[in-house]
N, C-alpha and C. Protein backbone atom coordinates (compact mmCIF):
# COMPACT_ATOMS: atom_id res chain seq x y z
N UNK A 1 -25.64 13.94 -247.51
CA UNK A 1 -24.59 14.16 -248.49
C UNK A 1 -24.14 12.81 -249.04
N UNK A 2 -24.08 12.57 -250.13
CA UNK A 2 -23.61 11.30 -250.70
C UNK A 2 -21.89 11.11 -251.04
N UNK A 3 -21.68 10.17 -251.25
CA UNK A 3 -20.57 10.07 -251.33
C UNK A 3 -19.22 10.34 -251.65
N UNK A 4 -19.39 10.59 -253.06
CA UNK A 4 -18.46 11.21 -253.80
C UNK A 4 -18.50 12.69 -253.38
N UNK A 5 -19.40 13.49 -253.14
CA UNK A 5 -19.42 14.93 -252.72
C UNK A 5 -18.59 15.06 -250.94
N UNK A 6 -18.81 13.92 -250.27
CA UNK A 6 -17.76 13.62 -249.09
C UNK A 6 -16.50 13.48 -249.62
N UNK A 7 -16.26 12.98 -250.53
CA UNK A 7 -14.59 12.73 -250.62
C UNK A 7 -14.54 13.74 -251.61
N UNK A 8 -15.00 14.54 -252.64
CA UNK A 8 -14.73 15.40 -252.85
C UNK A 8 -14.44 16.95 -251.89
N UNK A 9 -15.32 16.88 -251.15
CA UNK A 9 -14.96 18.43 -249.83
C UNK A 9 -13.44 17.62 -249.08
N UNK A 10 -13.09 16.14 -248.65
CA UNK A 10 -12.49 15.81 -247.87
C UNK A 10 -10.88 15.69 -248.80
N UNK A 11 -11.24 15.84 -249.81
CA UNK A 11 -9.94 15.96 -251.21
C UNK A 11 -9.22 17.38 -251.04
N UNK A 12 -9.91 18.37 -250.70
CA UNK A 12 -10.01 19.64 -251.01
C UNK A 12 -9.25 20.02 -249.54
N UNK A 13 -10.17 19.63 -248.58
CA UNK A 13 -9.49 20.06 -247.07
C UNK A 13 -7.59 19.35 -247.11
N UNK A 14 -7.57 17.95 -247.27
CA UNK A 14 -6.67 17.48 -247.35
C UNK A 14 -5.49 18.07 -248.56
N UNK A 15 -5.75 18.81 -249.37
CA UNK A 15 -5.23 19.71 -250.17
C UNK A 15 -4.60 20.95 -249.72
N UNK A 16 -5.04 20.92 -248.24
CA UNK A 16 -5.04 22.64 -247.93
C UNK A 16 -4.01 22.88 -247.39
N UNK A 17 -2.91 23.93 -246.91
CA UNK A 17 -1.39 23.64 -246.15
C UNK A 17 -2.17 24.08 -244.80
N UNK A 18 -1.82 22.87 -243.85
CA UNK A 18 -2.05 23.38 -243.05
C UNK A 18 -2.15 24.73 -242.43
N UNK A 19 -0.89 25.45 -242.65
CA UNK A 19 -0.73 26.64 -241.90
C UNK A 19 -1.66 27.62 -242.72
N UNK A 20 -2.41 27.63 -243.55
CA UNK A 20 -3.27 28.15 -244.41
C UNK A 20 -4.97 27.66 -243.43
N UNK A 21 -5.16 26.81 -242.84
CA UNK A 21 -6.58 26.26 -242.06
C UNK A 21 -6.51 26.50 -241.07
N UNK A 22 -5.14 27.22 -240.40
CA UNK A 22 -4.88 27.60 -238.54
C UNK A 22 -4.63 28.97 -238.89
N UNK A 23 -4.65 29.50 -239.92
CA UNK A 23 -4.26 31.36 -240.28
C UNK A 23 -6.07 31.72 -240.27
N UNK A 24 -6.68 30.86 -240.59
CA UNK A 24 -8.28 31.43 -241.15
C UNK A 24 -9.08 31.59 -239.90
N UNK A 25 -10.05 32.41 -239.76
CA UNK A 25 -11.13 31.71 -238.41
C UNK A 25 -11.99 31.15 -239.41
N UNK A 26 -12.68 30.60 -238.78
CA UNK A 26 -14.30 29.76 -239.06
C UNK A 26 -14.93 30.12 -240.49
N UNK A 27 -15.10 31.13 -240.21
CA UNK A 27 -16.21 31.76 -241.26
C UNK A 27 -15.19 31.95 -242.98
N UNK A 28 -13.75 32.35 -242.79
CA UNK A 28 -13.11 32.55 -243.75
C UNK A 28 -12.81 31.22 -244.11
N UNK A 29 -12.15 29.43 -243.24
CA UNK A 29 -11.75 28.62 -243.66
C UNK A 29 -12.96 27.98 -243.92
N UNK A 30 -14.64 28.58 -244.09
CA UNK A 30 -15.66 27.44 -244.65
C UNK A 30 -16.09 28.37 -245.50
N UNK A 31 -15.70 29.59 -246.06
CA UNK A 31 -15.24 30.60 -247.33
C UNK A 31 -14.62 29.64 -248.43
N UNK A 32 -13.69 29.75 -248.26
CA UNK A 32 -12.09 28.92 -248.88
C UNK A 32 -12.63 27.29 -249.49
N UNK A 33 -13.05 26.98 -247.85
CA UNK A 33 -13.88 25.46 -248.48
C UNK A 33 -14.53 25.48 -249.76
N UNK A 34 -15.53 26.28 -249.65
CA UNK A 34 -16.56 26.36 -250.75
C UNK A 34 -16.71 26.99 -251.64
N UNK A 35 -15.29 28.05 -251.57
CA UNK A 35 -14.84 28.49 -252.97
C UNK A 35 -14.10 27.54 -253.74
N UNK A 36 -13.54 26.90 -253.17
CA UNK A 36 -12.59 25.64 -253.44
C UNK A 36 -13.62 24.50 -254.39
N UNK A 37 -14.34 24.28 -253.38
CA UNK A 37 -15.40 23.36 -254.03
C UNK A 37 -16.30 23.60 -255.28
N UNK A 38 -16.60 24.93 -255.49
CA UNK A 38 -17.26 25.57 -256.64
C UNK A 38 -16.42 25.92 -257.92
N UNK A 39 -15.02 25.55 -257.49
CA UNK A 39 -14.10 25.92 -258.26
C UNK A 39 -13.82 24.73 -259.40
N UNK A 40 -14.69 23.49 -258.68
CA UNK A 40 -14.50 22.16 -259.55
C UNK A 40 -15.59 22.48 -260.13
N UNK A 41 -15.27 21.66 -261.90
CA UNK A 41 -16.80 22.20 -262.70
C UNK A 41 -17.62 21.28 -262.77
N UNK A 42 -16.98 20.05 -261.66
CA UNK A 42 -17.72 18.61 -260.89
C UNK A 42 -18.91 18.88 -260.05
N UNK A 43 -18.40 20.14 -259.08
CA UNK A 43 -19.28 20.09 -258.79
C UNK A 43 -20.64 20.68 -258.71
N UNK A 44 -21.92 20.19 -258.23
CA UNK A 44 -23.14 20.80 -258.45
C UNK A 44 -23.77 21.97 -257.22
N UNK A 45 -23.59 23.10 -257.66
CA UNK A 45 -24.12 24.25 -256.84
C UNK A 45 -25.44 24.06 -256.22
N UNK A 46 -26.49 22.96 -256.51
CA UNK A 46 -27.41 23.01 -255.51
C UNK A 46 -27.27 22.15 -254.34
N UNK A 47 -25.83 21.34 -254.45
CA UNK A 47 -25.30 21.10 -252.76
C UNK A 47 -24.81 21.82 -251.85
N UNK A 48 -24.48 23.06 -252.70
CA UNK A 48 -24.28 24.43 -251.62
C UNK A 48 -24.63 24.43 -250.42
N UNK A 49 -26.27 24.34 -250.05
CA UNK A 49 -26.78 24.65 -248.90
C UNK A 49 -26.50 23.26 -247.49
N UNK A 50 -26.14 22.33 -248.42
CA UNK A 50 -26.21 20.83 -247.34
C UNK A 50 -24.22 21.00 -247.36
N UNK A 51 -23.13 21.46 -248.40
CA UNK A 51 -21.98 21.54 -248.15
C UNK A 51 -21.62 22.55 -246.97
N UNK A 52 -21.74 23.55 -247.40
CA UNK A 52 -22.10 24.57 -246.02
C UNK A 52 -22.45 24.50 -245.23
N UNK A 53 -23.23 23.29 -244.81
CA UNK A 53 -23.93 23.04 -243.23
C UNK A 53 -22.99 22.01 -242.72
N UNK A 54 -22.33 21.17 -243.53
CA UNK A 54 -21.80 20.42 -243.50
C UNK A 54 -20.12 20.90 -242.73
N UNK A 55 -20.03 21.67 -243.53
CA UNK A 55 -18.17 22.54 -243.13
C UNK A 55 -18.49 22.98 -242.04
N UNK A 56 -19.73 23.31 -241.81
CA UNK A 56 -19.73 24.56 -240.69
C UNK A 56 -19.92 23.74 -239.39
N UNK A 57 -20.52 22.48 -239.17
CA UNK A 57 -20.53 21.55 -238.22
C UNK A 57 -19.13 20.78 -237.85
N UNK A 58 -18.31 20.69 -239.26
CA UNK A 58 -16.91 20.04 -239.04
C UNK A 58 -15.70 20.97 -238.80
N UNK A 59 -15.98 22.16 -238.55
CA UNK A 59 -14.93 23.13 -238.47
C UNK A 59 -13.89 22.65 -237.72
N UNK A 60 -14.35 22.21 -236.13
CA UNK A 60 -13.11 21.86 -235.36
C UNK A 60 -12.84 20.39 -235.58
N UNK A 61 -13.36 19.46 -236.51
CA UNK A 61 -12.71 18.12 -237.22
C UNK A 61 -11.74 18.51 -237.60
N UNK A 62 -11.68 19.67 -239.13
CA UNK A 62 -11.16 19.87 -239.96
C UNK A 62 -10.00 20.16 -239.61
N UNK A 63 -9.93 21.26 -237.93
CA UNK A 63 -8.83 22.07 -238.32
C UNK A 63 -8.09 20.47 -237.48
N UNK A 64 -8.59 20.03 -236.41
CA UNK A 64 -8.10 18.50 -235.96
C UNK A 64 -6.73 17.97 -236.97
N UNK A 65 -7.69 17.53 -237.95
CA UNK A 65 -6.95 16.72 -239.19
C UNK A 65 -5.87 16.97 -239.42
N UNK A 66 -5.92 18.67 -240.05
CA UNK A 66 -5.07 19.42 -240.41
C UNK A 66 -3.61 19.50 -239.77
N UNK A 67 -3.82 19.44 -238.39
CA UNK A 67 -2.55 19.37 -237.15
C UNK A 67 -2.61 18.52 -237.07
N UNK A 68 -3.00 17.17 -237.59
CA UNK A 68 -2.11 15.94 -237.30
C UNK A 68 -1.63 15.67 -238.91
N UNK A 69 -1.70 16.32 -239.83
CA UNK A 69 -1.02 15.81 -240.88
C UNK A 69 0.54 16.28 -240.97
């Protein structure tokens, strides 16, 4: 994953209210992710398959982050 597409998914998580990333399980808060992400007209739908592998490996980072913000 290159760069800007990292701080773009990491823009998006950091966007999120917390209590909105501890209400979701897994499968719904890497839903949300990547509806979120498709929702920019930045970004390019054939990173789909490497963004998605990507959320789905950082799930318990994410929600991490989230409770310390």
């Amino acid at each position: 994953m290159d760069v800007s597409l990292l701080r773009q998914l990491w823009s998006i998580v950091e966007s999120f209210p917390t209590h909105r990333i501890s209400s979701l399980d897994d499968r719904s808060l890497m839903r949300s992710l990547v509806d979120s992400l498709q929702s920019d007209p930045t970004f390019d739908p054939c990173n789909l398959p490497t963004v998605s592998n990507y959320i789905n490996t950082r799930i318990p980072l994410i929600r991490e982050i989230s409770q310390q913000s």
